[in-house]
N, C-alpha and C. Protein backbone atom coordinates (compact mmCIF):
# COMPACT_ATOMS: atom_id res chain seq x y z
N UNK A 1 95.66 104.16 115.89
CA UNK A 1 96.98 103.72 115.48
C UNK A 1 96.92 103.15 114.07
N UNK A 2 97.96 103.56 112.97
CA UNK A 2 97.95 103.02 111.66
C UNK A 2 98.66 101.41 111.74
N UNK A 3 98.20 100.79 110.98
CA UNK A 3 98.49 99.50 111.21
C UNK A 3 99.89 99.43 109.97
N UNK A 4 100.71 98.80 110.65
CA UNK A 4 102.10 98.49 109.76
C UNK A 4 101.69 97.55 108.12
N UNK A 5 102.80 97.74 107.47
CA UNK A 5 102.66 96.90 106.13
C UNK A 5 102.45 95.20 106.69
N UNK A 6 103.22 94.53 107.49
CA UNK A 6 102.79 93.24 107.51
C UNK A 6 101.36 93.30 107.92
N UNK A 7 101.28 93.99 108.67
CA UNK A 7 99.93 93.57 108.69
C UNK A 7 98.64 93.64 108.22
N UNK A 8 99.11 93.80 106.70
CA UNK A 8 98.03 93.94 105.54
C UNK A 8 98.27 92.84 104.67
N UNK A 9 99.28 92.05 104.78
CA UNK A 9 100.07 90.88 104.17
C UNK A 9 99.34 89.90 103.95
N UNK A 10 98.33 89.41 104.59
CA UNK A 10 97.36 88.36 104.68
C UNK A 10 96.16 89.07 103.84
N UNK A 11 95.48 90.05 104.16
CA UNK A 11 94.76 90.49 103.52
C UNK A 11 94.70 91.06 102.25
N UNK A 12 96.05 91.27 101.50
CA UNK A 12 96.50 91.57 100.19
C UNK A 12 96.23 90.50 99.47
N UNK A 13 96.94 89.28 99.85
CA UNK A 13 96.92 87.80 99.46
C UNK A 13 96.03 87.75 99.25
N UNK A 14 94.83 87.82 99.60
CA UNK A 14 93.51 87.14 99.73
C UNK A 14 92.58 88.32 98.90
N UNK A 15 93.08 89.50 98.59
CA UNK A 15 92.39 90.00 97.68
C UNK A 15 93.37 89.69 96.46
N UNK A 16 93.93 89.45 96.22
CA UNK A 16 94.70 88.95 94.85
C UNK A 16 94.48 87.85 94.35
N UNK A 17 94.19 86.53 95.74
CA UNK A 17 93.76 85.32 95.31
C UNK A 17 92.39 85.61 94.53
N UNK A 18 91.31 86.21 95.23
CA UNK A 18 90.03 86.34 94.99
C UNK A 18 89.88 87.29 93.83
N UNK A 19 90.63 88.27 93.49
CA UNK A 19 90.73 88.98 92.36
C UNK A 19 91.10 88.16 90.78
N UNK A 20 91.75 87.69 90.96
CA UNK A 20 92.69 87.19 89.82
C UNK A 20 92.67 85.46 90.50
N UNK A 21 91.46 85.19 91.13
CA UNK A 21 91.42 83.92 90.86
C UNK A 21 92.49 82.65 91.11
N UNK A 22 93.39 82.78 92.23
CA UNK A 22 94.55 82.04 92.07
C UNK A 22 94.41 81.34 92.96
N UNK A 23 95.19 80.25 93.20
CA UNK A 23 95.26 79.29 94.10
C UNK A 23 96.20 80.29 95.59
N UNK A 24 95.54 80.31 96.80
CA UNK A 24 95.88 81.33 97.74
C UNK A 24 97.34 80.54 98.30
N UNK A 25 97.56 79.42 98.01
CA UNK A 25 99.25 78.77 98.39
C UNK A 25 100.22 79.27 97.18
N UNK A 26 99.88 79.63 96.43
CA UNK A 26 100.58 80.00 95.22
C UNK A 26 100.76 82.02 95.58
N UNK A 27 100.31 82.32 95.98
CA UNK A 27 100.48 83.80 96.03
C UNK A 27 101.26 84.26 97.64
N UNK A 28 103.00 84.04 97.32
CA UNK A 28 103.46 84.17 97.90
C UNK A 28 103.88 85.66 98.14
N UNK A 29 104.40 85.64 99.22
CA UNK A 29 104.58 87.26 99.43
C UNK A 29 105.57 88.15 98.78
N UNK A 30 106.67 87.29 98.22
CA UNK A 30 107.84 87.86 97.59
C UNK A 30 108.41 86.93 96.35
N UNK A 31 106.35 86.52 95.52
CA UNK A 31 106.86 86.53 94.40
C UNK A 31 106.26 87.71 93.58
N UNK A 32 107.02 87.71 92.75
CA UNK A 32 106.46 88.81 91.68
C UNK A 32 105.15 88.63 90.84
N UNK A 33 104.53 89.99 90.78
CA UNK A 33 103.02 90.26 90.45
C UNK A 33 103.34 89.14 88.86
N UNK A 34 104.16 89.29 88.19
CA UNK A 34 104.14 88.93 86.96
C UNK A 34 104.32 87.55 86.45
N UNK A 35 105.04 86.92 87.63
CA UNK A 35 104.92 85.24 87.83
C UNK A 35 103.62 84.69 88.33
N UNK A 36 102.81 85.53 88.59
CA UNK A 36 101.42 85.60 88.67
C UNK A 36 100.61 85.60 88.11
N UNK A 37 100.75 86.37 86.98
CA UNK A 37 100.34 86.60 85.56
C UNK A 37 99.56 87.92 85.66
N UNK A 38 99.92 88.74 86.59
CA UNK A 38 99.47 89.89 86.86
C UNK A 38 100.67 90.98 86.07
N UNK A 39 99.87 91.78 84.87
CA UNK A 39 100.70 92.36 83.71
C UNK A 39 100.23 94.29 85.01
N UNK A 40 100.77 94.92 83.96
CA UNK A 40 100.43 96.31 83.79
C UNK A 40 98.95 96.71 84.33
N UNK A 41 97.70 95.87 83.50
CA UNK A 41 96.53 96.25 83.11
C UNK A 41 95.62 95.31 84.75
N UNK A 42 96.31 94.55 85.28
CA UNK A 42 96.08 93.64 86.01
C UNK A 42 96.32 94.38 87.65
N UNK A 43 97.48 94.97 87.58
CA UNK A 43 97.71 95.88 88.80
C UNK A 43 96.98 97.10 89.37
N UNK A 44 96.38 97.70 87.82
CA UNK A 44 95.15 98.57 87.89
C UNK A 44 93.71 97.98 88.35
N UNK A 45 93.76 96.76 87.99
CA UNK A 45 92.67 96.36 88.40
C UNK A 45 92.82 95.62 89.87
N UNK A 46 94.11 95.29 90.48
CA UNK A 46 94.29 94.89 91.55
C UNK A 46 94.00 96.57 92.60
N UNK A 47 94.50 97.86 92.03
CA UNK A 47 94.42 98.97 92.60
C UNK A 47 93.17 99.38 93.17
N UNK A 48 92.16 98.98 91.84
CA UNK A 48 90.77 99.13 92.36
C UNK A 48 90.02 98.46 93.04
N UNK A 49 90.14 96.84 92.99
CA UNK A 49 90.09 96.00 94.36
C UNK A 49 90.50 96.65 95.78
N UNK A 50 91.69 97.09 95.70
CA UNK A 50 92.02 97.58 97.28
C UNK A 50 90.68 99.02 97.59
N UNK A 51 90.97 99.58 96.25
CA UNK A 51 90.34 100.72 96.40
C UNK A 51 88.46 100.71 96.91
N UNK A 52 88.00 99.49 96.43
CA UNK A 52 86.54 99.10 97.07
C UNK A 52 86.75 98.92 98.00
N UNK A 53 87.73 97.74 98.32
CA UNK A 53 87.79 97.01 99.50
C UNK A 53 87.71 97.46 100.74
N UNK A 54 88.90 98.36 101.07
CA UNK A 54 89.37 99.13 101.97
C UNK A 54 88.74 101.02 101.96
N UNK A 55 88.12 101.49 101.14
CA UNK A 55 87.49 102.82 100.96
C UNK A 55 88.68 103.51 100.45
N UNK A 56 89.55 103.75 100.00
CA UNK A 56 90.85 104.57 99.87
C UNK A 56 90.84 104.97 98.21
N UNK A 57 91.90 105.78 97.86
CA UNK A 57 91.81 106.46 96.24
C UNK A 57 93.63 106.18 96.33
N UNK A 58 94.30 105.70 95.26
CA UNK A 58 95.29 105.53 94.82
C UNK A 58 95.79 106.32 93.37
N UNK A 59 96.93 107.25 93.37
CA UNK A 59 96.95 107.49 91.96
C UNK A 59 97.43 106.30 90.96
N UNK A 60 97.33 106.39 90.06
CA UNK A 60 97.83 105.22 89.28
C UNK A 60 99.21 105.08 88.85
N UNK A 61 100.16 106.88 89.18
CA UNK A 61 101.18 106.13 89.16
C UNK A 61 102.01 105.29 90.20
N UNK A 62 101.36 104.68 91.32
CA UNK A 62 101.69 103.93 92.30
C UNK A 62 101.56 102.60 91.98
N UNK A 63 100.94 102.02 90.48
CA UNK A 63 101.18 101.34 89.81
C UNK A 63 102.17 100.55 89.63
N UNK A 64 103.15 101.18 89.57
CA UNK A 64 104.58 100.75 88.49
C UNK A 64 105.40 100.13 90.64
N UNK A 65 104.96 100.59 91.76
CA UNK A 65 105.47 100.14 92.84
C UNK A 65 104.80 98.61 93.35
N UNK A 66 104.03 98.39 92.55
CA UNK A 66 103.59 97.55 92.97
C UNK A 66 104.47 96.02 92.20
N UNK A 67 105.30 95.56 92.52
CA UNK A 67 105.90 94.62 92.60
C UNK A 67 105.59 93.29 92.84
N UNK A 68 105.03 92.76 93.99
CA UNK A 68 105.17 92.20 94.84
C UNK A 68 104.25 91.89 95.76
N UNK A 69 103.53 91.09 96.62
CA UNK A 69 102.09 91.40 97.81
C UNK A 69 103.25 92.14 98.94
N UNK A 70 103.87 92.09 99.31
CA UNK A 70 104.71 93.00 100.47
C UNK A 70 104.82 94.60 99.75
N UNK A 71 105.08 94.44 98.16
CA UNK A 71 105.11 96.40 97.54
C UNK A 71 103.67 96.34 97.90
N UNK A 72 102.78 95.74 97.56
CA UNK A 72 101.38 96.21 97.38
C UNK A 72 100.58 96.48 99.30
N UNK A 73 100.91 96.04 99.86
CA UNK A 73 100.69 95.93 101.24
C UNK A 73 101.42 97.23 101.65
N UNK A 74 102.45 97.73 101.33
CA UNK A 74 103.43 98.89 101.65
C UNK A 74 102.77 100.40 100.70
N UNK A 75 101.97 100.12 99.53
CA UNK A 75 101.44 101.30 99.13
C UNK A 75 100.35 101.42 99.73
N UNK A 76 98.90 100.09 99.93
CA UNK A 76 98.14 100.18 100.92
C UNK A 76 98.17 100.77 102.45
N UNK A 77 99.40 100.82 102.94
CA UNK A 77 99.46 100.89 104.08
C UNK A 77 99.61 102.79 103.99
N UNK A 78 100.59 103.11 102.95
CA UNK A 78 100.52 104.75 102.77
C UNK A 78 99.28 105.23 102.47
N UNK A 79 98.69 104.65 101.37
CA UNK A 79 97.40 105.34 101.24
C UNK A 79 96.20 104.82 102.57
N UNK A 80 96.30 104.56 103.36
CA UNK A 80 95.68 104.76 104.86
C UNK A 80 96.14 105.43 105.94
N UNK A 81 97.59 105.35 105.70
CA UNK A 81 97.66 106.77 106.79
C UNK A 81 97.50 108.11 106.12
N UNK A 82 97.94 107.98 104.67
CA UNK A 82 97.73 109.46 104.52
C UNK A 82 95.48 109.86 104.43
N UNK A 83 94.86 108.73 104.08
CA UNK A 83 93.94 108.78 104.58
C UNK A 83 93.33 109.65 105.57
N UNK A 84 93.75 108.84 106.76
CA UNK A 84 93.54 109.14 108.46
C UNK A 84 94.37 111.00 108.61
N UNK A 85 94.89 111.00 107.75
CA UNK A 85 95.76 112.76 108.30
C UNK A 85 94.84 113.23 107.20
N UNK A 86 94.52 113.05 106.79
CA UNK A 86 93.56 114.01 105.56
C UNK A 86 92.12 114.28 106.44
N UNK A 87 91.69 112.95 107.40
CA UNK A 87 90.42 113.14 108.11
C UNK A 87 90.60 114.18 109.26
């Protein structure tokens, strides 16, 4: 069974805290990557975090969806099911 977007919600957080160093009460779910101080160049490097983390390949223009830890949890969650149908 593919696991839904919330329930990558916690685990996004916590690679964003640990990525980019932030205080993990401060990285709320529906604030924006950029009140974060997460630019353009920062989301690529948040991409490739998931991309170790979790084993998965993201194109980069899935970039520009990443908004948010709920957008970023919601592209994670596509690139694992389409994953699992590719296996």
């Amino acid at each position: 069974m593919v696991a839904a977007v919330g329930d990558h919600i916690a685990e996004v957080r916590k690679i964003v805290s640990d990525t980019f160093r932030l205080d993990p009460a401060l990285v709320e779910t529906t604030a924006p990557l950029e009140e974060l101080g997460i630019d353009s160049k920062g989301r690529i490097r948040l991409l490739a975090a998931l991309e170790v983390h979790y084993g998965v390949t993201f194109d980069l223009d899935k970039r520009d969806r990443l908004t948010d830890i709920g957008a970023v949890a919601g592209v994670l969650a596509e690139a694992l099911r389409d994953q699992r149908a590719d296996e």
